[in-house]
Structures are given as structure tokens and as C-alpha cells.
PDB file of N, CA and C in Angstrom:
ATOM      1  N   UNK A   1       1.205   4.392  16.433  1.00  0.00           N
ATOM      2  CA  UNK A   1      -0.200   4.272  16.100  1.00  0.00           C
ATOM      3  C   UNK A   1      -0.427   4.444  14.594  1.00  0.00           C
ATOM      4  N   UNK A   2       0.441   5.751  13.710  1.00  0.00           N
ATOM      5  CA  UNK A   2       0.021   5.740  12.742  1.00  0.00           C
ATOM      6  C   UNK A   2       0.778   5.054  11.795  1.00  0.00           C
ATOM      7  N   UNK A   3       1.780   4.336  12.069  1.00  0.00           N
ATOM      8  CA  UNK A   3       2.335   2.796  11.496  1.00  0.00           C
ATOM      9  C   UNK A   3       1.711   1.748  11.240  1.00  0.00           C
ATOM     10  N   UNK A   4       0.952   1.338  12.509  1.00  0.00           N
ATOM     11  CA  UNK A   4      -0.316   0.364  12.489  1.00  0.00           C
ATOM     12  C   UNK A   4      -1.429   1.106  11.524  1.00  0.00           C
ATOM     13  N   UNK A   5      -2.134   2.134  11.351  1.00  0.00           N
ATOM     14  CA  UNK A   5      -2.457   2.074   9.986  1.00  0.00           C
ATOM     15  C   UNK A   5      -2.281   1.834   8.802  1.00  0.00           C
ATOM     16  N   UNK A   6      -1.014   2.916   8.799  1.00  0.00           N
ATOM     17  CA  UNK A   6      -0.575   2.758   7.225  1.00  0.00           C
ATOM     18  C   UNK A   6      -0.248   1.235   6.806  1.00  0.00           C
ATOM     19  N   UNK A   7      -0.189   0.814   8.011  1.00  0.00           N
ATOM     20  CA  UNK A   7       0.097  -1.231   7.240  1.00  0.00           C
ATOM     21  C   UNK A   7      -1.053  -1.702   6.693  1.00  0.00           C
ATOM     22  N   UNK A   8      -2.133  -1.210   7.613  1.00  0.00           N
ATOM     23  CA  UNK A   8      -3.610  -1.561   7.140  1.00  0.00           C
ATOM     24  C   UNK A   8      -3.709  -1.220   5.474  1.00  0.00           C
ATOM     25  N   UNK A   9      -3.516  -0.025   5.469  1.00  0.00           N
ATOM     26  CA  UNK A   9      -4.140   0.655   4.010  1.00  0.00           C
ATOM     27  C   UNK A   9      -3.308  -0.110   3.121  1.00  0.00           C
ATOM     28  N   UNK A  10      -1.938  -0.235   3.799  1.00  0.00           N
ATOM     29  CA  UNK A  10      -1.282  -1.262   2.401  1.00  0.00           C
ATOM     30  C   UNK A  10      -1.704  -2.654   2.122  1.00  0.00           C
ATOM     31  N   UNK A  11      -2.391  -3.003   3.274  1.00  0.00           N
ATOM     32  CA  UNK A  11      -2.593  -3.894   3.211  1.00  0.00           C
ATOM     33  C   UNK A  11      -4.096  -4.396   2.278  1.00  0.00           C
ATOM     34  N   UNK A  12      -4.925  -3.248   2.442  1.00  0.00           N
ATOM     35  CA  UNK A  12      -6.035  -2.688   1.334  1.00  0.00           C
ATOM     36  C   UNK A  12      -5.760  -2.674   0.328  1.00  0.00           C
ATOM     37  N   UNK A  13      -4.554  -1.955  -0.107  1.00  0.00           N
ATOM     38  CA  UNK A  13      -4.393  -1.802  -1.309  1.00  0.00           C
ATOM     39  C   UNK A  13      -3.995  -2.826  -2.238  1.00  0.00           C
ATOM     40  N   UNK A  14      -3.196  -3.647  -1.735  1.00  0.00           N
ATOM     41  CA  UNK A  14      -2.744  -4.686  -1.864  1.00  0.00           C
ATOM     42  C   UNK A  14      -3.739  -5.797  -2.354  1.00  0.00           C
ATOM     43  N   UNK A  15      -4.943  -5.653  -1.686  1.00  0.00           N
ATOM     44  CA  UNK A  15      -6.092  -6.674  -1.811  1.00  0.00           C
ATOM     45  C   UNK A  15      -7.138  -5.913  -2.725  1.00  0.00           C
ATOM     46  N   UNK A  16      -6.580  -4.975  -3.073  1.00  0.00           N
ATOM     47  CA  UNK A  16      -7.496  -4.112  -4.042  1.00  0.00           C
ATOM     48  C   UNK A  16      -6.328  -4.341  -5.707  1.00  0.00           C
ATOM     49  N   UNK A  17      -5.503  -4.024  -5.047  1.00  0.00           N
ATOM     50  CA  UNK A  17      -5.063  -4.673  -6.775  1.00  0.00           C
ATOM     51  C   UNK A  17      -4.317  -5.777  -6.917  1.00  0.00           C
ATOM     52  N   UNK A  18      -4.932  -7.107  -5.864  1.00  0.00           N
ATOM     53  CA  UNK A  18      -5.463  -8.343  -6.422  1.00  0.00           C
ATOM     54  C   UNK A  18      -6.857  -8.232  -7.174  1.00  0.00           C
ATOM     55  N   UNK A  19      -7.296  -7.923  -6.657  1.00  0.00           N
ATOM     56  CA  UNK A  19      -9.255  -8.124  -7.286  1.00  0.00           C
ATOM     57  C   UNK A  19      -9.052  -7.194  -8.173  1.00  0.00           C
ATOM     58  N   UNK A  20      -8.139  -6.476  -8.807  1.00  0.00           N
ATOM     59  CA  UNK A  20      -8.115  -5.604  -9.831  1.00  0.00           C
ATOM     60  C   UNK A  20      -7.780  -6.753 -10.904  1.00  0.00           C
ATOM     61  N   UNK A  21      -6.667  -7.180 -10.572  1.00  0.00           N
ATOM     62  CA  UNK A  21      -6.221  -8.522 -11.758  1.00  0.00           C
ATOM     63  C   UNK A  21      -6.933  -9.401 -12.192  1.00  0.00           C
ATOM     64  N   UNK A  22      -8.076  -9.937 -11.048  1.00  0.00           N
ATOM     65  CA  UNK A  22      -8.663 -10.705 -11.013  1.00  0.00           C
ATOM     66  C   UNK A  22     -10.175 -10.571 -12.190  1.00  0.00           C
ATOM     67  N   UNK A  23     -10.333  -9.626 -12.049  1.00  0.00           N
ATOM     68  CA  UNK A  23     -11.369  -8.546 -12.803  1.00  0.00           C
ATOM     69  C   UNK A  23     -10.860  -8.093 -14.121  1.00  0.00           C
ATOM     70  N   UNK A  24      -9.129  -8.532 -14.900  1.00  0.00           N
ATOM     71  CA  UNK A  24      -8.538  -8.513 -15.890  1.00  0.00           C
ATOM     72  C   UNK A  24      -8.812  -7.216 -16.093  1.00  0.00           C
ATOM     73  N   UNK A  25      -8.665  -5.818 -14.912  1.00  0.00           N
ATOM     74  CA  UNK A  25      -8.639  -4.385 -15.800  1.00  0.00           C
ATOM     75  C   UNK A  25      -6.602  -4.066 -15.959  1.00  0.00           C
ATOM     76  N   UNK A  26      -7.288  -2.661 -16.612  1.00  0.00           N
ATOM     77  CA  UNK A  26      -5.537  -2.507 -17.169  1.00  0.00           C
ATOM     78  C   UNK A  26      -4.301  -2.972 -16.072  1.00  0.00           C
ATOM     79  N   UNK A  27      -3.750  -3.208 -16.489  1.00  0.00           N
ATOM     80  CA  UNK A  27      -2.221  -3.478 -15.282  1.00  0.00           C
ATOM     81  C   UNK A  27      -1.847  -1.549 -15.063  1.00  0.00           C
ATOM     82  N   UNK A  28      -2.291  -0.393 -15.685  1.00  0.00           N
ATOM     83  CA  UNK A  28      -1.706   0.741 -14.928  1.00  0.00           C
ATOM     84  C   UNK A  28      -2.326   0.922 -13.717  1.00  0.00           C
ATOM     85  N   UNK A  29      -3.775   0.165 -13.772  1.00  0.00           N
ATOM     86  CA  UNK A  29      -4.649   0.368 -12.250  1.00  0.00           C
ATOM     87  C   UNK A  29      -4.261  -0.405 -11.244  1.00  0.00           C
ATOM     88  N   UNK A  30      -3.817  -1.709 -11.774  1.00  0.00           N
ATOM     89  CA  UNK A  30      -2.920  -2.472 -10.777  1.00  0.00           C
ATOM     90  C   UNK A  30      -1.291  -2.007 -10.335  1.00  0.00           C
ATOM     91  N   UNK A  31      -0.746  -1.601 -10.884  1.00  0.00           N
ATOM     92  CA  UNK A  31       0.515  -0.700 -10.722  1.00  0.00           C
ATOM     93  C   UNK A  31       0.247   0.727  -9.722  1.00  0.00           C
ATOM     94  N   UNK A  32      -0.800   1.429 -10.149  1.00  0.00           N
ATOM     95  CA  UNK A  32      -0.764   2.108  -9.007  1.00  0.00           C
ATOM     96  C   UNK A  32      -1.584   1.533  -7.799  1.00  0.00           C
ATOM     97  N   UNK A  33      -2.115   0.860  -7.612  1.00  0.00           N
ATOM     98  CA  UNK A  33      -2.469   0.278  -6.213  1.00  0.00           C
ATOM     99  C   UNK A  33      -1.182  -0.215  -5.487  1.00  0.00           C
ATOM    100  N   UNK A  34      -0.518  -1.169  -6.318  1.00  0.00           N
ATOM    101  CA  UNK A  34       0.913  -1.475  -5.628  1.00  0.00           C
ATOM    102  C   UNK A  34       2.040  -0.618  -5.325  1.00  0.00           C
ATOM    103  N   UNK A  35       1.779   0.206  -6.246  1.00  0.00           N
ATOM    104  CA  UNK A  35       2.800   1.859  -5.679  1.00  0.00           C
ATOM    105  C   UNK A  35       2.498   2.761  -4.569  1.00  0.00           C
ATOM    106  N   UNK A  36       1.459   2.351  -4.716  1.00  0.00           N
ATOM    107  CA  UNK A  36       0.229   3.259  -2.916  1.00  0.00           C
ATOM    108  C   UNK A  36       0.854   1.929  -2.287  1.00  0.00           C
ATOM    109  N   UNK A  37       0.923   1.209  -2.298  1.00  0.00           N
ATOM    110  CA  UNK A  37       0.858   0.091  -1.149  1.00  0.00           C
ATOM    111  C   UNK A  37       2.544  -0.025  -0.364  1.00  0.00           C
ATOM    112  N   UNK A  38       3.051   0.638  -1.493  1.00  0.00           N
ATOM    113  CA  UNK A  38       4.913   0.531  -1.319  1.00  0.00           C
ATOM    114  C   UNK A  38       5.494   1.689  -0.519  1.00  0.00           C
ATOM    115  N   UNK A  39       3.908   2.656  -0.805  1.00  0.00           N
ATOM    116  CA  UNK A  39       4.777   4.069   0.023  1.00  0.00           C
ATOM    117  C   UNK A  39       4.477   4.001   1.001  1.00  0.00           C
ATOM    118  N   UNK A  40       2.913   3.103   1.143  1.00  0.00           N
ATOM    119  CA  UNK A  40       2.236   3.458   2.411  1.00  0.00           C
ATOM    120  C   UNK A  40       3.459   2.584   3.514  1.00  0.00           C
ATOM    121  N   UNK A  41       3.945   1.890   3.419  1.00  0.00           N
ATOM    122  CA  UNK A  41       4.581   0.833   3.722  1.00  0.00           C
ATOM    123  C   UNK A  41       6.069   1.503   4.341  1.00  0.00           C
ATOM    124  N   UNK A  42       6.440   2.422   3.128  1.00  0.00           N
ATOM    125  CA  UNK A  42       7.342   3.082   3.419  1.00  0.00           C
ATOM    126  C   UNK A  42       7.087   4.467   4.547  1.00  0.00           C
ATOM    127  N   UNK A  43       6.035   4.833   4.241  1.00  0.00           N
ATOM    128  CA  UNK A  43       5.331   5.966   5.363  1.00  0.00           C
ATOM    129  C   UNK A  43       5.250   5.102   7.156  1.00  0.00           C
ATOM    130  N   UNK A  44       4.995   3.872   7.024  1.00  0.00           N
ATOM    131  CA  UNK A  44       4.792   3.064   7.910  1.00  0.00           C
ATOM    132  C   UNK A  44       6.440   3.053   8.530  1.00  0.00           C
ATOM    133  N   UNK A  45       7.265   2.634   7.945  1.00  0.00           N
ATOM    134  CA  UNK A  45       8.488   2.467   8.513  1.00  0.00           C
ATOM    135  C   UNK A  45       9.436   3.621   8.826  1.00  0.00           C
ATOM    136  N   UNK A  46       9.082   4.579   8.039  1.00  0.00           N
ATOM    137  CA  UNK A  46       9.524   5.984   8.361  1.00  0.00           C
ATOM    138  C   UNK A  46       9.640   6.734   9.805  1.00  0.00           C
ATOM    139  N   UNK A  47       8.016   6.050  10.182  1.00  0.00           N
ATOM    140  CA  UNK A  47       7.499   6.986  11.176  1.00  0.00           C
ATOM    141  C   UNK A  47       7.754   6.386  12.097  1.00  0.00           C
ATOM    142  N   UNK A  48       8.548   4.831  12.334  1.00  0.00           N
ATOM    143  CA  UNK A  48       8.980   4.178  13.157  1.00  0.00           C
ATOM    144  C   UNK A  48      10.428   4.635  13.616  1.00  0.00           C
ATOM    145  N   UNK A  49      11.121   5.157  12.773  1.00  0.00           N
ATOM    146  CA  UNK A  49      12.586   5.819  13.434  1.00  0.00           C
ATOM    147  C   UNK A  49      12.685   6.470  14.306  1.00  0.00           C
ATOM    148  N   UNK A  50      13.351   6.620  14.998  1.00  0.00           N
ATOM    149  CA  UNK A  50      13.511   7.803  15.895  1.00  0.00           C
ATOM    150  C   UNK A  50      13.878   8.986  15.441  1.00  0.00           C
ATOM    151  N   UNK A  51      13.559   9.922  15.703  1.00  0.00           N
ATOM    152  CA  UNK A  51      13.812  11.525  15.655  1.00  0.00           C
ATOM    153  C   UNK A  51      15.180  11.490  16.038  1.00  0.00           C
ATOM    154  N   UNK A  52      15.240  12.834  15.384  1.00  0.00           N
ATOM    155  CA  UNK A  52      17.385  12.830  15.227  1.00  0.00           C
ATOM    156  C   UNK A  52      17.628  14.078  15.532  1.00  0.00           C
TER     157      UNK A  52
END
């Protein structure tokens, strides 16, 4: 369940720093949207493993 979120939010974020570029603000605001978007992503696949 909380896989299927975190794809969402990356998937937010993702579309948030498009329209950041798009809007020509700094590339550090676009860099961290895509770094939220890489963990969330990574939080997403994490929580898909099995317990060990």
C-alpha cells in the first residue's frame, strides 16, 4: 500500500520539477525535486522486499 504511494509522490514531484523548468527558476529547485523523487522511488522499492 505504501509503495503505491510513494510512486504517486514521485510521481508529483517529478511533475513539479517539470513546471519548475518550465517557469526557468534555479536548477537547485529542480535538483531537489528530482532527488525527492529518486528516494521516494527508492522508499517505494525498499518496502517491496521481503523481510529477512
Amino acid at each position: 500500500m505504501w509503495s503505491i504511494v510513494l510512486m504517486g509522490l514521485a510521481g508529483l514531484l517529478v511533475g513539479g520539477g517539470l513546471s519548475f523548468r518550465q517557469q526557468n527558476s534555479p536548477r537547485w529547485v529542480q535538483a531537489v525535486f528530482y532527488v525527492l523523487a529518486a528516494m521516494a522511488l527508492l522508499a517505494a522499492y525498499l518496502l517491496t522486499l521481503p523481510a529477512a
